[in-house]
C-alpha atoms as a PDB file:
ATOM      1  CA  UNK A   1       0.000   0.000   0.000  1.00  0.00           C
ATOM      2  CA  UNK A   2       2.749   2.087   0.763  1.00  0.00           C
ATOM      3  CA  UNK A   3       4.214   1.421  -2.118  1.00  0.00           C
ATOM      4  CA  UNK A   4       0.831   2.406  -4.122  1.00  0.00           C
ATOM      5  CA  UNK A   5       0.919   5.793  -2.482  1.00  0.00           C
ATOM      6  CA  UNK A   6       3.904   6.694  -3.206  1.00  0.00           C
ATOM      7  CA  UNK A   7       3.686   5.804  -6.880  1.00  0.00           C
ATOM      8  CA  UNK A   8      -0.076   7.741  -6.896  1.00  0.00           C
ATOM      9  CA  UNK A   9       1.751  10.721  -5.280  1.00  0.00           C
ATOM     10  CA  UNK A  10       4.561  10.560  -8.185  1.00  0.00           C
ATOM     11  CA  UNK A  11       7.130  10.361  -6.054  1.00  0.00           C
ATOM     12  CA  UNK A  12      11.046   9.366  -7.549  1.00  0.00           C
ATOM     13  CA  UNK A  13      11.772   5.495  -8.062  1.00  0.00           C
ATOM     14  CA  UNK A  14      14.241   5.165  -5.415  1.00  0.00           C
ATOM     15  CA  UNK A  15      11.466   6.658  -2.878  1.00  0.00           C
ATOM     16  CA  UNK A  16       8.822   4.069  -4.396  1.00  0.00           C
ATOM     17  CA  UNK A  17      11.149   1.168  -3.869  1.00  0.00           C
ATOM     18  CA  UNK A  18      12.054   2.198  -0.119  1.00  0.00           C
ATOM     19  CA  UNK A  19       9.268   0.180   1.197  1.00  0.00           C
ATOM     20  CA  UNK A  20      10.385  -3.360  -1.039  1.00  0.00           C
ATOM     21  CA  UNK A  21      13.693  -3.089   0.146  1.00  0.00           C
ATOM     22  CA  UNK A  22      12.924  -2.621   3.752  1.00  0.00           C
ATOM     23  CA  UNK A  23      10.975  -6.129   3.655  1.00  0.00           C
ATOM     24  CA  UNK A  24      13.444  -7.463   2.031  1.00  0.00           C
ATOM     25  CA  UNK A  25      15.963  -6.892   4.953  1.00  0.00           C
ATOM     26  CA  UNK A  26      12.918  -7.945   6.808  1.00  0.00           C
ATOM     27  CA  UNK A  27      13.163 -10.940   5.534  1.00  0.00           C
ATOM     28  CA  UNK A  28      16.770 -12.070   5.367  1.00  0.00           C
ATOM     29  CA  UNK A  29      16.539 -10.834   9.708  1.00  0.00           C
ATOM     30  CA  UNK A  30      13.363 -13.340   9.545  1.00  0.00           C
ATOM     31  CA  UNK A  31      15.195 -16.123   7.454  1.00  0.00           C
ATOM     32  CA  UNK A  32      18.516 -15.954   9.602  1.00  0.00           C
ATOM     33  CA  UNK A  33      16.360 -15.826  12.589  1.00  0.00           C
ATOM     34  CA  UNK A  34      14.754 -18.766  11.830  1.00  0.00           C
ATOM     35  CA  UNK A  35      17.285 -21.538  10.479  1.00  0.00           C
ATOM     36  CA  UNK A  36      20.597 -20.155  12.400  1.00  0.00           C
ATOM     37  CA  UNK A  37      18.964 -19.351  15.948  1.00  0.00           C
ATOM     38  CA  UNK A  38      15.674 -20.980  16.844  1.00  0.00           C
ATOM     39  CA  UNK A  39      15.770 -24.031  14.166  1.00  0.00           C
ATOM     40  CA  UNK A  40      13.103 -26.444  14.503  1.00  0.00           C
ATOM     41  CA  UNK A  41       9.434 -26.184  13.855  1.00  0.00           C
ATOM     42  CA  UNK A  42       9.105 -22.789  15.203  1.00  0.00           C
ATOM     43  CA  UNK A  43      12.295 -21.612  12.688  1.00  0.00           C
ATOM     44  CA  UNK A  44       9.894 -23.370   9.932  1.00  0.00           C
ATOM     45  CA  UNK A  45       7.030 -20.709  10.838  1.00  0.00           C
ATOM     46  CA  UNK A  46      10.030 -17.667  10.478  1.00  0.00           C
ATOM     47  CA  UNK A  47      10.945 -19.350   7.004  1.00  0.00           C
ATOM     48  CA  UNK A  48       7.363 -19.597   5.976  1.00  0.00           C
ATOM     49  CA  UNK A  49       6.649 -15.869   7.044  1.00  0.00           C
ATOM     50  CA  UNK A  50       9.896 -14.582   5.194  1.00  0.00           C
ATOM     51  CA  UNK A  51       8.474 -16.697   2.024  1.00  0.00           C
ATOM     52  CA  UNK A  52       5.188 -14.555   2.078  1.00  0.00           C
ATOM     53  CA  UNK A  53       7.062 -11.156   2.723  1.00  0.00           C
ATOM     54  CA  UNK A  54       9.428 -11.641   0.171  1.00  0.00           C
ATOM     55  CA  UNK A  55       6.148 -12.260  -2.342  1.00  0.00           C
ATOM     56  CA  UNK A  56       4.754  -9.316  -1.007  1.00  0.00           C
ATOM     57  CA  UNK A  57       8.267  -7.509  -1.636  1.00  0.00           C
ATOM     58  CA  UNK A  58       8.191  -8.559  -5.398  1.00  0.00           C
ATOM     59  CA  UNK A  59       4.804  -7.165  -6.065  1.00  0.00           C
ATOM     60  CA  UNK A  60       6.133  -3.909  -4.487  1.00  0.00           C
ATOM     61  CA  UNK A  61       8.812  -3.981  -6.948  1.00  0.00           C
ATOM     62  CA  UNK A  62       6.495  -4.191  -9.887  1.00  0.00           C
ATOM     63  CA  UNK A  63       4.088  -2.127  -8.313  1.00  0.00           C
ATOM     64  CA  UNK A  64       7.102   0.658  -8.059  1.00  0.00           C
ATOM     65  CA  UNK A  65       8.371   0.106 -12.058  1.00  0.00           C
ATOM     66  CA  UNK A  66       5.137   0.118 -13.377  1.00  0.00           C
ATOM     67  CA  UNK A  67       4.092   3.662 -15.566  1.00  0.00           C
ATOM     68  CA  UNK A  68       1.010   5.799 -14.339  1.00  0.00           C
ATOM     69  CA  UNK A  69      -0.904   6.231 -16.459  1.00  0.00           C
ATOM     70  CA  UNK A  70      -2.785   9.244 -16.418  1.00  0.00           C
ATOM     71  CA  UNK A  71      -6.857   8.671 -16.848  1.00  0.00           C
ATOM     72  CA  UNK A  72      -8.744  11.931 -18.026  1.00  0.00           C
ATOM     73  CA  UNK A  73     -12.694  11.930 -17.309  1.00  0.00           C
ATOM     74  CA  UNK A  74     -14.633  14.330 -19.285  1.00  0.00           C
ATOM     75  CA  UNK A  75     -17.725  15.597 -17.192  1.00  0.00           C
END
């Protein structure tokens, strides 16, 4: 969403991809987190939580690159 926003508010690319790259470091903690120091079943849940976030930090990405396009209504 934040991602969205930005794009709507035509900010610059590197301020539209701020929010994909700060889940992606998210998700390397999460992924470290989860196989080096709790391991196990519960460092299973991390990995499966990091999987989803770094989905969700791909569609940012795209969602960031992707041209406005500029919609006119006539009233």
């Amino acid at each position: 969403m934040i991602t969205w926003w930005c794009k709507r508010m035509n900010f610059s690319l590197l301020v539209r991809i701020i929010p994909g790259v700060l889940t992606v470091i998210v998700v390397l903690i999460l992924f470290y987190m989860g196989v080096v120091n709790i391991r196990g079943v519960e460092g299973g849940a991390y990995g499966m939580l990091a999987f989803f976030l770094i989905i969700f930090a791909i569609t940012s990405f795209i969602i960031a690159k992707k041209a406005l396009k500029q919609v006119k209504y006539d009233l």
